[in-house]
C-alpha atoms as a PDB file:
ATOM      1  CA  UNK A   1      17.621  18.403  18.713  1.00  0.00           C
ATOM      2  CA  UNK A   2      16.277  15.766  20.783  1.00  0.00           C
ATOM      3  CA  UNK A   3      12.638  17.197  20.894  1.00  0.00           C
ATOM      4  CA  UNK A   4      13.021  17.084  17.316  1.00  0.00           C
ATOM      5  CA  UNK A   5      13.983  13.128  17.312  1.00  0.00           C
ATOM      6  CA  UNK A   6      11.334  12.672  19.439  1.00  0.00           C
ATOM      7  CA  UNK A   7       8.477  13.964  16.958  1.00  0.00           C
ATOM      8  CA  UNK A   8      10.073  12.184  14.245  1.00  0.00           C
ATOM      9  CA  UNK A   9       9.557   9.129  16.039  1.00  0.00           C
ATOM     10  CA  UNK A  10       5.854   9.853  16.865  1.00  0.00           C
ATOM     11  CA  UNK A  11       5.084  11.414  13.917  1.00  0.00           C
ATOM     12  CA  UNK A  12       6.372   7.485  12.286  1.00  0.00           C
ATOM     13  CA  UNK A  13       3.415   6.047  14.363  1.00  0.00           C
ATOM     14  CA  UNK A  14       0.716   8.647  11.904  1.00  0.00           C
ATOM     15  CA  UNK A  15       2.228   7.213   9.162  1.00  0.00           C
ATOM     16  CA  UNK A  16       2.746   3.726   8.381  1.00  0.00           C
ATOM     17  CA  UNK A  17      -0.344   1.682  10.109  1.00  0.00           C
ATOM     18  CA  UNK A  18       0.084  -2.034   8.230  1.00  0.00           C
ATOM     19  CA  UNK A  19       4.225  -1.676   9.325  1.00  0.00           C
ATOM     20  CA  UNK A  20       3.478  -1.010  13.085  1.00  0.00           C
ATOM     21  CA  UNK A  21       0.575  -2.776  13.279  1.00  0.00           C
ATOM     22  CA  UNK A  22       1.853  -6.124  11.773  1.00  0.00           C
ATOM     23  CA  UNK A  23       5.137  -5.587  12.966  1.00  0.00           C
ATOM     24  CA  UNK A  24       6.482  -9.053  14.590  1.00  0.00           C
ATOM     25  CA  UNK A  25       7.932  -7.592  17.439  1.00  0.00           C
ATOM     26  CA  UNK A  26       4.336  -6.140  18.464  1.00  0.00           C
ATOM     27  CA  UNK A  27       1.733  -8.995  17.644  1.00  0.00           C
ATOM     28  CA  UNK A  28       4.255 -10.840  20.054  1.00  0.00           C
ATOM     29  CA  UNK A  29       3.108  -9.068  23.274  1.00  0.00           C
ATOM     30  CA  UNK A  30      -0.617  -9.435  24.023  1.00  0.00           C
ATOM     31  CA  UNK A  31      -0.326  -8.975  28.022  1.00  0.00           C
ATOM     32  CA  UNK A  32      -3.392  -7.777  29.340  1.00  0.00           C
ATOM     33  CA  UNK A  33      -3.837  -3.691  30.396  1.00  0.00           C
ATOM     34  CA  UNK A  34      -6.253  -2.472  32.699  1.00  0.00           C
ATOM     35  CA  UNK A  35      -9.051  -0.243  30.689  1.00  0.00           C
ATOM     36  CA  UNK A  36      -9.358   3.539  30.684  1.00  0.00           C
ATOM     37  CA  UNK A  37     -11.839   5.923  31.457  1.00  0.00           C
ATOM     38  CA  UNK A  38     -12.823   7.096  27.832  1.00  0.00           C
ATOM     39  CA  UNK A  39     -12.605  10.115  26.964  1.00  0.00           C
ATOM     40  CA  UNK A  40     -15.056  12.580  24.727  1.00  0.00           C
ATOM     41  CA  UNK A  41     -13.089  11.748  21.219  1.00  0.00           C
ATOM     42  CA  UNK A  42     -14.237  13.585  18.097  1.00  0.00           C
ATOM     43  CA  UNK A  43     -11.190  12.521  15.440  1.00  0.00           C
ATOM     44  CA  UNK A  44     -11.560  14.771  12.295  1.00  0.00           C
ATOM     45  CA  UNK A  45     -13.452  13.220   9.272  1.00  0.00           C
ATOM     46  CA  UNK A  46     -13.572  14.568   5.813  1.00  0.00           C
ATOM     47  CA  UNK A  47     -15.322  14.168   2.587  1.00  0.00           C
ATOM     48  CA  UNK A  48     -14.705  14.489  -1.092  1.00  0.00           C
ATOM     49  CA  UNK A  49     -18.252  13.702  -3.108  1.00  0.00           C
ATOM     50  CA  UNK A  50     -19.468  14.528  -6.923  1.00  0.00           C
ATOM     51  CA  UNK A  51     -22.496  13.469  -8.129  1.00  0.00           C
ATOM     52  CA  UNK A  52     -22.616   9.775  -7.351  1.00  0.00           C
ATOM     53  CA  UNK A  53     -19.640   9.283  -5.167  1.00  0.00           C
ATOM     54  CA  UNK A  54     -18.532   9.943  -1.840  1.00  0.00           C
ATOM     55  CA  UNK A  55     -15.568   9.359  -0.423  1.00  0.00           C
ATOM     56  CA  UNK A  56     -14.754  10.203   3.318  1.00  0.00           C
ATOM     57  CA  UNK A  57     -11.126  10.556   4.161  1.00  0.00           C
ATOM     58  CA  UNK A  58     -10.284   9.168   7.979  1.00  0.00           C
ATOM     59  CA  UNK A  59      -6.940   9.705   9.876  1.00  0.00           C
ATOM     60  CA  UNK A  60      -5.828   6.843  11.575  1.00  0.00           C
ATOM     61  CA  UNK A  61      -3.738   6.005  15.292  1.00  0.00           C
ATOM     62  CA  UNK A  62      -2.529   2.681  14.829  1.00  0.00           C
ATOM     63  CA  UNK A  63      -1.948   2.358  18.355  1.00  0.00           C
ATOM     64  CA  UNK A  64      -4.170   3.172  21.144  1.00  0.00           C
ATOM     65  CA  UNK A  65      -4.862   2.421  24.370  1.00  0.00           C
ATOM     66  CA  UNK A  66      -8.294   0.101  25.913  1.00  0.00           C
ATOM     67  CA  UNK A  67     -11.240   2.615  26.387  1.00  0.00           C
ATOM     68  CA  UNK A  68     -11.113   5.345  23.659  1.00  0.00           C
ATOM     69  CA  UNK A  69     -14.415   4.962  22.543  1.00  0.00           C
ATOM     70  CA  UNK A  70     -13.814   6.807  18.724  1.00  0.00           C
ATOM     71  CA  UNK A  71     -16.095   4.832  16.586  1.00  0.00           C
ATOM     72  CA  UNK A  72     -19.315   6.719  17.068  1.00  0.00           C
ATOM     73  CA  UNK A  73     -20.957   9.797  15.988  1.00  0.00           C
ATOM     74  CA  UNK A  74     -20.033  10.953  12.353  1.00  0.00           C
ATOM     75  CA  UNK A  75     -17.218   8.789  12.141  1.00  0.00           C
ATOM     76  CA  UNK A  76     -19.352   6.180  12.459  1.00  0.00           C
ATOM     77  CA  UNK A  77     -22.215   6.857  10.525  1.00  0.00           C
ATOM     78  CA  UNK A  78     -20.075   7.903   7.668  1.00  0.00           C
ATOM     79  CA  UNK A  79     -18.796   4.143   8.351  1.00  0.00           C
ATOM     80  CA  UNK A  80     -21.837   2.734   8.024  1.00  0.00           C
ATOM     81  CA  UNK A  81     -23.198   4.593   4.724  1.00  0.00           C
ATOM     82  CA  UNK A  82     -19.874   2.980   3.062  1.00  0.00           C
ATOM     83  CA  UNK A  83     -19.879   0.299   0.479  1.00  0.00           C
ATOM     84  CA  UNK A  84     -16.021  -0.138   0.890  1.00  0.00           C
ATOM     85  CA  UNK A  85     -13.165   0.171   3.419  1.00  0.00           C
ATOM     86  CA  UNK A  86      -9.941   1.209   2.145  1.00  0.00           C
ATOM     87  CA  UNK A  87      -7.041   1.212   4.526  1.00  0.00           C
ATOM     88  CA  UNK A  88      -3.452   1.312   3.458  1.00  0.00           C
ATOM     89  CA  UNK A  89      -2.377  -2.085   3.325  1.00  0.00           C
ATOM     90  CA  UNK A  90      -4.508  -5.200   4.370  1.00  0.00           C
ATOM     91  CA  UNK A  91      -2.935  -7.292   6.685  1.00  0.00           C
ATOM     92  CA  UNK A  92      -2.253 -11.031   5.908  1.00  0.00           C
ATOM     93  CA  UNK A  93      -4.562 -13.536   8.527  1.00  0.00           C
ATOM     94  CA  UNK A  94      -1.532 -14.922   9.448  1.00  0.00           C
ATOM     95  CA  UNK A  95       0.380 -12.683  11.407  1.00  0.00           C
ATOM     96  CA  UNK A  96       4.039 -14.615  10.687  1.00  0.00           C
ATOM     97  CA  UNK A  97       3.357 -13.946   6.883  1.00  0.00           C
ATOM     98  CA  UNK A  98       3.885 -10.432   7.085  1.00  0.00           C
ATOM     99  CA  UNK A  99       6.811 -11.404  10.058  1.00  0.00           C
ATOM    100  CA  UNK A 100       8.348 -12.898   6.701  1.00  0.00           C
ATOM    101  CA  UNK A 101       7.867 -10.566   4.420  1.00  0.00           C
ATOM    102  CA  UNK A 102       9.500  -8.052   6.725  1.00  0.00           C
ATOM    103  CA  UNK A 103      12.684 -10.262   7.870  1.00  0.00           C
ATOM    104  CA  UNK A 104      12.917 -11.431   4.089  1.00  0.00           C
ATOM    105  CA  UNK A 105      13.193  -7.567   2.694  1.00  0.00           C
ATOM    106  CA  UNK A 106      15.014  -6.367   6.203  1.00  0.00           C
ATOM    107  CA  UNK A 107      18.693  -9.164   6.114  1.00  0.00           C
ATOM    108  CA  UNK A 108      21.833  -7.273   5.164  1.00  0.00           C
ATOM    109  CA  UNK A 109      22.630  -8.735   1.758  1.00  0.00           C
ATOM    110  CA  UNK A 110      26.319  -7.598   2.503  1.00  0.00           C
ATOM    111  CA  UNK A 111      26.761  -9.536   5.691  1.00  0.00           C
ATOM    112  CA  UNK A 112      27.422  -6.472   7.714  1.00  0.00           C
ATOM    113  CA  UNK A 113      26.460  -6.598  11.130  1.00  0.00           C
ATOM    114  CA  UNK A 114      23.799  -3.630  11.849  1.00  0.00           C
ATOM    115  CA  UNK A 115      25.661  -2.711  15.056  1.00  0.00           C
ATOM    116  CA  UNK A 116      29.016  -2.081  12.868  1.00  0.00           C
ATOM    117  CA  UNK A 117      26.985   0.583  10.822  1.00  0.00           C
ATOM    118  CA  UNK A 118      26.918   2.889  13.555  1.00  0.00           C
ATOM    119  CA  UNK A 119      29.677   5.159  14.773  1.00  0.00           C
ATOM    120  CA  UNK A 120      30.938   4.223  18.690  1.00  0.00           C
ATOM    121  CA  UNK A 121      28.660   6.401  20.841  1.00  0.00           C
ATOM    122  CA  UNK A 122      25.628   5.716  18.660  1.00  0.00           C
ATOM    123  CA  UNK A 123      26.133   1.682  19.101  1.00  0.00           C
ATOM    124  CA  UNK A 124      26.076   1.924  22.439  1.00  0.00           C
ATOM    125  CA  UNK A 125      23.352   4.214  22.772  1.00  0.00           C
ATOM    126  CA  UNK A 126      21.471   1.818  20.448  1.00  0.00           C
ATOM    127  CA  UNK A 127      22.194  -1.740  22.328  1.00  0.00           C
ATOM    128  CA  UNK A 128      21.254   0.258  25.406  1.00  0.00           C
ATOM    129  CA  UNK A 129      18.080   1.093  24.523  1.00  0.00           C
ATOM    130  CA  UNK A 130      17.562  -2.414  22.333  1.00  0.00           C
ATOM    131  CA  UNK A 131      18.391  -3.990  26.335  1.00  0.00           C
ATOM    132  CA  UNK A 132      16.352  -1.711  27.684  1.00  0.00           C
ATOM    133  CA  UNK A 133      13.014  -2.585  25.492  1.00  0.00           C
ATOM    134  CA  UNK A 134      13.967  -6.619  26.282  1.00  0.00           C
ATOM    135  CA  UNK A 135      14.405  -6.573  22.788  1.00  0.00           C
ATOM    136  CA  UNK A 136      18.368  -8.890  22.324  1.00  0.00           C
ATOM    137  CA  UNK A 137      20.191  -6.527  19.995  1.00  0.00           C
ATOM    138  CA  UNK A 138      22.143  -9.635  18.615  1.00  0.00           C
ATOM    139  CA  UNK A 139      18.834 -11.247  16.769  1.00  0.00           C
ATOM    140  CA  UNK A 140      18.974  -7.846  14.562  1.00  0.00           C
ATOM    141  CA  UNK A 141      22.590  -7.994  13.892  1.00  0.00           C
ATOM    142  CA  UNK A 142      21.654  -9.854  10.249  1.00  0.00           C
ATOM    143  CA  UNK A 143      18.795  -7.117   9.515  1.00  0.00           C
ATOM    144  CA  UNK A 144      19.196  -3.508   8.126  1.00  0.00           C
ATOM    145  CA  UNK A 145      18.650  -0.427  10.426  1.00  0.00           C
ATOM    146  CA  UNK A 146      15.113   0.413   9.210  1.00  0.00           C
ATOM    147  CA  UNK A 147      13.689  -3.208  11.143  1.00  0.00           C
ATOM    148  CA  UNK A 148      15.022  -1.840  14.765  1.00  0.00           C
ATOM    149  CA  UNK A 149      14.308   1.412  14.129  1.00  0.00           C
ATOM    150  CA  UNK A 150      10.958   0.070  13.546  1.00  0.00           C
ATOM    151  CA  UNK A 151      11.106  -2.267  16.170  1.00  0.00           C
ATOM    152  CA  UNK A 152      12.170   1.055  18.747  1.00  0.00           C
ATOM    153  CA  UNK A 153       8.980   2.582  17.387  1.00  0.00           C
ATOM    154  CA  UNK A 154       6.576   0.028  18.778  1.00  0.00           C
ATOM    155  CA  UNK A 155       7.701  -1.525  21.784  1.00  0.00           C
ATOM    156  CA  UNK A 156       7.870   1.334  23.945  1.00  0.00           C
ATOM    157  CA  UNK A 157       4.840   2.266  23.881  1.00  0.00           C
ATOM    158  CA  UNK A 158       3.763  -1.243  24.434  1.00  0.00           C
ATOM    159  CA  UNK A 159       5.036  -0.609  28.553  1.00  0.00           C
ATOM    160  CA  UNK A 160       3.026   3.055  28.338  1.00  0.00           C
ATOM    161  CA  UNK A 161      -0.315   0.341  27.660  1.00  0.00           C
ATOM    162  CA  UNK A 162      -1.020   1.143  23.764  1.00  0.00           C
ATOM    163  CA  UNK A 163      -2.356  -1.921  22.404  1.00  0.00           C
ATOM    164  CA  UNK A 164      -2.110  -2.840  18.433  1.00  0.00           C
ATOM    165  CA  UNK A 165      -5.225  -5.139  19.066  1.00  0.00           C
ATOM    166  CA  UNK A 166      -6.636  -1.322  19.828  1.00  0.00           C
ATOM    167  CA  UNK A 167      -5.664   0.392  16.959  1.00  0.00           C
ATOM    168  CA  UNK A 168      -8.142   2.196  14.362  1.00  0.00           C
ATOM    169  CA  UNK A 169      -7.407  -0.236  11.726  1.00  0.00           C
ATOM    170  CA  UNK A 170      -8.194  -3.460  13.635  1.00  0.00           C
ATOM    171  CA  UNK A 171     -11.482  -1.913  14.566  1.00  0.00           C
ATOM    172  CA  UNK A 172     -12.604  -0.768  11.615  1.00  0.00           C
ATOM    173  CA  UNK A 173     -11.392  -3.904   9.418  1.00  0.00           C
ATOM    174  CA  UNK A 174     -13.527  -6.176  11.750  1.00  0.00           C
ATOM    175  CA  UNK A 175     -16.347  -3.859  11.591  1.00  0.00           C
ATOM    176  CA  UNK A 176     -16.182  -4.082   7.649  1.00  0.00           C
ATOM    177  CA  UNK A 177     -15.598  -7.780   7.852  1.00  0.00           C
ATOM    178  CA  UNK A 178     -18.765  -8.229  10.520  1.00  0.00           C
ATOM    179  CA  UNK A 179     -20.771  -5.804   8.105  1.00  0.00           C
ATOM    180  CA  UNK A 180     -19.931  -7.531   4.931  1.00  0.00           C
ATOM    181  CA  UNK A 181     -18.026  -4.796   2.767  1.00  0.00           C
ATOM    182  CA  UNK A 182     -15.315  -4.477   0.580  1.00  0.00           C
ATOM    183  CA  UNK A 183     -11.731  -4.348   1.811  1.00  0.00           C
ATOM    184  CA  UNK A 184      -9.637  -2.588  -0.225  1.00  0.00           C
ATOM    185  CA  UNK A 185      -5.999  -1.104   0.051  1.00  0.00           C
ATOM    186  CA  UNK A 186      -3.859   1.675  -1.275  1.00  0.00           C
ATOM    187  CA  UNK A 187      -0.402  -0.055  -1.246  1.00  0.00           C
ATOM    188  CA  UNK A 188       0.395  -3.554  -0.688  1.00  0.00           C
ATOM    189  CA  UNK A 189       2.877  -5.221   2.343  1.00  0.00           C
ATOM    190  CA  UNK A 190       5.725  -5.578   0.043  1.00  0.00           C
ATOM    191  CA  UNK A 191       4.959  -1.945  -1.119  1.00  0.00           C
ATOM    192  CA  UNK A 192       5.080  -0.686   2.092  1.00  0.00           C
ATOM    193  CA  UNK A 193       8.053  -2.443   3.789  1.00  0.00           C
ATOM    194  CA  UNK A 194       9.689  -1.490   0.478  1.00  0.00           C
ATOM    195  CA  UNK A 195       9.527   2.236   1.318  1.00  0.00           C
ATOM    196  CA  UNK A 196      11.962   1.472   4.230  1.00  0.00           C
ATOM    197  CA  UNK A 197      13.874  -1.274   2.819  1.00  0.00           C
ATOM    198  CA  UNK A 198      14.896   1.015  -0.355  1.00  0.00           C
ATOM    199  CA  UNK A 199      16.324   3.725   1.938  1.00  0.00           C
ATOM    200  CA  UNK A 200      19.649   4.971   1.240  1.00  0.00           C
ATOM    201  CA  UNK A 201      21.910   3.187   4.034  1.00  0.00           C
ATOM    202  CA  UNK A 202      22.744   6.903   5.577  1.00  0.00           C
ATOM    203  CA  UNK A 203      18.884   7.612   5.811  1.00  0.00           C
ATOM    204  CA  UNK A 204      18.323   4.201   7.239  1.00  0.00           C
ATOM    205  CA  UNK A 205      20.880   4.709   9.580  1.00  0.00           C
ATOM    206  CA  UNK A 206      19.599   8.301  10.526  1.00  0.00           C
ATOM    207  CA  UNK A 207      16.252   6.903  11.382  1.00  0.00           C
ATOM    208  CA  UNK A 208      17.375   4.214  13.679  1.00  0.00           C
ATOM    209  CA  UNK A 209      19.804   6.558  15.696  1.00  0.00           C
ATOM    210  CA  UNK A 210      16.873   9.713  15.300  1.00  0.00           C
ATOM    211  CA  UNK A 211      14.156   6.208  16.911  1.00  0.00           C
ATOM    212  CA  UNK A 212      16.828   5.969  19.537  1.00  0.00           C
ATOM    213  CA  UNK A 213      17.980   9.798  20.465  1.00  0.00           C
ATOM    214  CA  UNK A 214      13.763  10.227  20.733  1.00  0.00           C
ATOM    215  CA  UNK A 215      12.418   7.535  22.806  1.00  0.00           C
ATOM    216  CA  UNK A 216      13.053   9.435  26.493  1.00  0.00           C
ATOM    217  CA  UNK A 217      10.815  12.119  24.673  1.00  0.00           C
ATOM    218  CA  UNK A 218       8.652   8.960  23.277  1.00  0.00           C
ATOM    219  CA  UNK A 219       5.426   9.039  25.627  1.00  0.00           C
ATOM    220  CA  UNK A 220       5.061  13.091  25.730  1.00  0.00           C
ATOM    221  CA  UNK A 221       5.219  13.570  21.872  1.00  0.00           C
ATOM    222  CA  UNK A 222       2.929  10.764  21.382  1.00  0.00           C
ATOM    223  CA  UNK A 223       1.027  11.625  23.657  1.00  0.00           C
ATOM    224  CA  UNK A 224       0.346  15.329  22.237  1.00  0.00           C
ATOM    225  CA  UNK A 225      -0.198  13.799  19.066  1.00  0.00           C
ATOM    226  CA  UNK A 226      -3.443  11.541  20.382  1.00  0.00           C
ATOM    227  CA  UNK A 227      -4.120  14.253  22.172  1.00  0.00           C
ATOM    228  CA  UNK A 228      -5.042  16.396  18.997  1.00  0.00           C
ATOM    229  CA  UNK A 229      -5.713  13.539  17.288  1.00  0.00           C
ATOM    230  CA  UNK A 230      -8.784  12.647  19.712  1.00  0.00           C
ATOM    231  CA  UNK A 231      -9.836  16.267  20.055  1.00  0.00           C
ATOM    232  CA  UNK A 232     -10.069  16.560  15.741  1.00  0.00           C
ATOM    233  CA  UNK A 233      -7.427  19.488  15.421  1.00  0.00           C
ATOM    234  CA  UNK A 234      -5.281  18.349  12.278  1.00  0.00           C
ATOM    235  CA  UNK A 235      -3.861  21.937  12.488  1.00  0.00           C
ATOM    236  CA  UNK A 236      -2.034  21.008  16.100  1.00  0.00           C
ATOM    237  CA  UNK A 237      -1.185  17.680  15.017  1.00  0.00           C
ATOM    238  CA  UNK A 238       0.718  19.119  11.837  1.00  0.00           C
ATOM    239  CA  UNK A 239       2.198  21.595  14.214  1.00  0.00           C
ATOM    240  CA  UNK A 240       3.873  18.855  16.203  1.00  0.00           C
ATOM    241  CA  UNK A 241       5.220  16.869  13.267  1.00  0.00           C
ATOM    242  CA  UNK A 242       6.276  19.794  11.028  1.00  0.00           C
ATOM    243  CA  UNK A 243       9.514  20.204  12.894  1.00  0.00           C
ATOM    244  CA  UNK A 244      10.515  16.390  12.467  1.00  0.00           C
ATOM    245  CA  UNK A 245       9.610  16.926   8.712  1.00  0.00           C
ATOM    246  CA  UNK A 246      11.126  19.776   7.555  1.00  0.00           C
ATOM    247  CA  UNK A 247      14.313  18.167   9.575  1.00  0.00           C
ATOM    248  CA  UNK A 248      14.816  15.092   7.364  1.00  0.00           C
ATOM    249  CA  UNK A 249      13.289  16.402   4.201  1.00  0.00           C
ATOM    250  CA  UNK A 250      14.528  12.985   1.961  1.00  0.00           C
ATOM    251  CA  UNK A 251      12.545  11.162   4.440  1.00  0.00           C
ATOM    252  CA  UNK A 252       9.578  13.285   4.484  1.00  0.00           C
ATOM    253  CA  UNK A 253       9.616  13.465   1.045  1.00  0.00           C
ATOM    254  CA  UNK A 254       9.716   9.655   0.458  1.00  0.00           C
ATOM    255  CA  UNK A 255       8.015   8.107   2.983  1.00  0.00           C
ATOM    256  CA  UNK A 256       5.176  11.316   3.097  1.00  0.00           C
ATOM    257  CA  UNK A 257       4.744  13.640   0.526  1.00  0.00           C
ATOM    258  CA  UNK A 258       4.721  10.780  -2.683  1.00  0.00           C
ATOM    259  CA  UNK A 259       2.562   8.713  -0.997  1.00  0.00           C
ATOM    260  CA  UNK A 260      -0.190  11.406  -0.568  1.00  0.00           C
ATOM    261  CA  UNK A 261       0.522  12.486  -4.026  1.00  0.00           C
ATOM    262  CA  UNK A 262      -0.210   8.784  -5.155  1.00  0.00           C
ATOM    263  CA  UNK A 263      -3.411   8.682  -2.895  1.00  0.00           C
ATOM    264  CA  UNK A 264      -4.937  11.576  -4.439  1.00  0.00           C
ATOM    265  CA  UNK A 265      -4.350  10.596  -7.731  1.00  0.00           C
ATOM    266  CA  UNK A 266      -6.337   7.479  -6.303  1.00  0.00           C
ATOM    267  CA  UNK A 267      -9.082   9.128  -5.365  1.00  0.00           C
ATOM    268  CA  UNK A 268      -9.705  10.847  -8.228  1.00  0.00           C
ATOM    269  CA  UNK A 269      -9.097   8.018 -10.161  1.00  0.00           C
ATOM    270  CA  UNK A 270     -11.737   6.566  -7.749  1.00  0.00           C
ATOM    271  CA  UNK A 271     -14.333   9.577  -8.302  1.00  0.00           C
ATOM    272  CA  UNK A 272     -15.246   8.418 -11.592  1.00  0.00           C
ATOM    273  CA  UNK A 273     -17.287   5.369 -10.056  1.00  0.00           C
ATOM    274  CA  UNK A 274     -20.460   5.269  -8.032  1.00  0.00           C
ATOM    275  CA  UNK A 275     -20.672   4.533  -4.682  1.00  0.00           C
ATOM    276  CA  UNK A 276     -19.660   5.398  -0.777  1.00  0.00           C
ATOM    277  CA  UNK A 277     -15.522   4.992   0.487  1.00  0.00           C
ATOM    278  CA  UNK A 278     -14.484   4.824   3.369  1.00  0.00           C
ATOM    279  CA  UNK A 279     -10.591   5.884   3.410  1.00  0.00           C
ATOM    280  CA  UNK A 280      -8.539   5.126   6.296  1.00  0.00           C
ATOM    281  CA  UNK A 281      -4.868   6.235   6.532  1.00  0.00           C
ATOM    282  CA  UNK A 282      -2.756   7.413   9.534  1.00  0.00           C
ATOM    283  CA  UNK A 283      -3.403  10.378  10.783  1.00  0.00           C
ATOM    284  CA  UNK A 284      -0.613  12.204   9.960  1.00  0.00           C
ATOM    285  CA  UNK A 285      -0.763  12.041   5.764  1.00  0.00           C
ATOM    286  CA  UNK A 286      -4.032  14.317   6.572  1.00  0.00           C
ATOM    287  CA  UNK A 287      -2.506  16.950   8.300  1.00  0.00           C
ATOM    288  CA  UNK A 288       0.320  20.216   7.184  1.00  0.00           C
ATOM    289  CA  UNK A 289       1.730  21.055   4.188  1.00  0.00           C
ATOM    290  CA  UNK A 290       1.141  18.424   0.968  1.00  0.00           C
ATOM    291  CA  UNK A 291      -1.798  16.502   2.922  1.00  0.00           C
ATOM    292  CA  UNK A 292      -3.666  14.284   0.831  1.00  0.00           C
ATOM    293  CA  UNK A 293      -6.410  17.093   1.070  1.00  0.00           C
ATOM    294  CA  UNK A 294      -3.445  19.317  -0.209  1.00  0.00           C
ATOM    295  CA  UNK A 295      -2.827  17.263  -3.229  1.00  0.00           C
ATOM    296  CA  UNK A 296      -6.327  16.866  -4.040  1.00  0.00           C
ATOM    297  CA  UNK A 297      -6.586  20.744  -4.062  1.00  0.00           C
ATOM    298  CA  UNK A 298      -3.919  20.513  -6.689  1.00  0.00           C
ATOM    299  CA  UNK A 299      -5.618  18.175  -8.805  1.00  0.00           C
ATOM    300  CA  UNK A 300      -9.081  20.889  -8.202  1.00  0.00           C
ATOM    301  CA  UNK A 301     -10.519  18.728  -5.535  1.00  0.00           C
ATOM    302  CA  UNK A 302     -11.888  19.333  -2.622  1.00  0.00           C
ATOM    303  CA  UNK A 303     -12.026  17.840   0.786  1.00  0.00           C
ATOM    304  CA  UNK A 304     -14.302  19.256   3.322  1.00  0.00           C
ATOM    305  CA  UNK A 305     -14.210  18.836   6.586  1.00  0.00           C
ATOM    306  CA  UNK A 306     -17.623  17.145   8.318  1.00  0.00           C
ATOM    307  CA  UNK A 307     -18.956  18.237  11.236  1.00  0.00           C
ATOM    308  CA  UNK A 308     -21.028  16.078  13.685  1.00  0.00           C
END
């Protein structure tokens, strides 16, 4: 079951890019890393068009590590043709407004201490691991179990050297910025955090003990995953996650398959005006069963892949 944990976890870093990325605990470390020798990196791209729009659909890592040299090629002439970037949330400037919105929509409004959620063995696992990651267990006694669960999901790989500051997002948003395009969004902060913060306790509590019972398997799923991430096979990358999914189905279903479902509607929504998007989400809403591509095919859509 633990390999299972572990995918879940990874597979939580394809998901939810504005969460990780603006989450307080990881715009707090900014230590330097030493660079890496780049590898050849051809992500997968795809495009949905009609007669006078385009729309190219980009899956996202929203951590990554110095030297992956991704924004080239297709990718980034696709980029370029654009009129608009749309990622799934845009991040406040200031970093401690989305640190509020989080804490705001993460304290227990019952007063119950997060570590007296969990049974015996799993507190102790938990306040182990919390030690472990220098992150004090006490400062998240006040919050619910989605914030350290989330907080479990970034650090880690913080000491493996993926950077935030690296991430697809923060590249492409300052190339739009730099550029002068649109910046557009799917779902908003509150939207977002919301999806966590309006879990069922029992799921919430699954998720932090599943972030826990997966991080010694952490850095070898995650790794896979940017593996076939970087190499553009979607198919692989679905492989990986699929067992995770079809594990915790509620969670899947919430925090997966009704977002894509919303995003397609989007884009069709989006079809009937003119011009060139650029849609960036994480990686992992483009890939398996009920993709976005797979809800667009429902809607008699479709998204082809683009080759360089």
């Amino acid at each position: 079951m633990k390999l299972a944990f572990s995918r879940l976890l990874a597979a939580a870093l394809l998901l939810f890019g504005g969460l990780l990325a603006g989450h307080p605990v990881a715009l707090a470390r900014t230590e330097a890393r030493p660079a890496l020798v780049a590898p050849v990196l051809r992500p997968a791209l795809w495009k949905v068009e009609d007669a006078d729009t385009t729309i190219y659909l980009f899956g996202t890592v929203h951590v990554l590590k110095p030297g992956m040299d991704w924004f080239k090629g297709g990718i980034r002439r696709a980029f370029d043709q654009s009129d608009e970037l749309v990622l799934e949330i845009i991040e406040p400037d200031d970093p401690k407004q989305m640190a509020s919105i989080m804490g705001g929509a993460a304290v227990a409004r019952d007063g119950t201490a997060l570590s007296q959620r969990l049974e015996p063995s799993a507190r102790e696992k938990y306040q182990a691991a919390m030690a472990a990651n220098n992150l004090p267990w006490q400062a998240f006694e006040v919050f619910n179990p989605w914030m350290a669960g989330l907080a479990l999901s970034v650090t880690p790989l913080e000491k493996l050297g993926y950077k935030v500051d690296q991430g697809v997002e923060k590249t492409l948003s300052a190339a739009a910025r730099v550029a002068g395009k649109k910046i557009g969004a799917l779902e908003t902060p509150e939207q977002q955090i919301g999806f966590f913060a309006a879990l069922p306790m029992a799921q919430q509590v699954a998720f932090l003990n599943a972030t826990v019972e997966g991080l010694d398997g952490m850095e070898a799923q995650f790794a896979a995953l940017i593996q076939h991430w970087q190499a553009g096979e979607p198919e692989k990358l679905a492989e990986e996650m699929n067992a995770s999914l079809e594990a915790t189905p509620e969670l899947a279903d919430i925090l997966l398959f009704q977002r894509n479902a919303r995003w397609a509607e989007w884009i069709r929504t989006r079809l009937e005006q003119p011009g060139t998007v650029f849609i960036a989400v994480g990686a992992g809403h483009l890939a398996g069963r009920n993709s976005v591509q797979d809800q667009l095919k429902t809607l008699g859509i479709a998204a082809g892949r683009v080759e360089e």
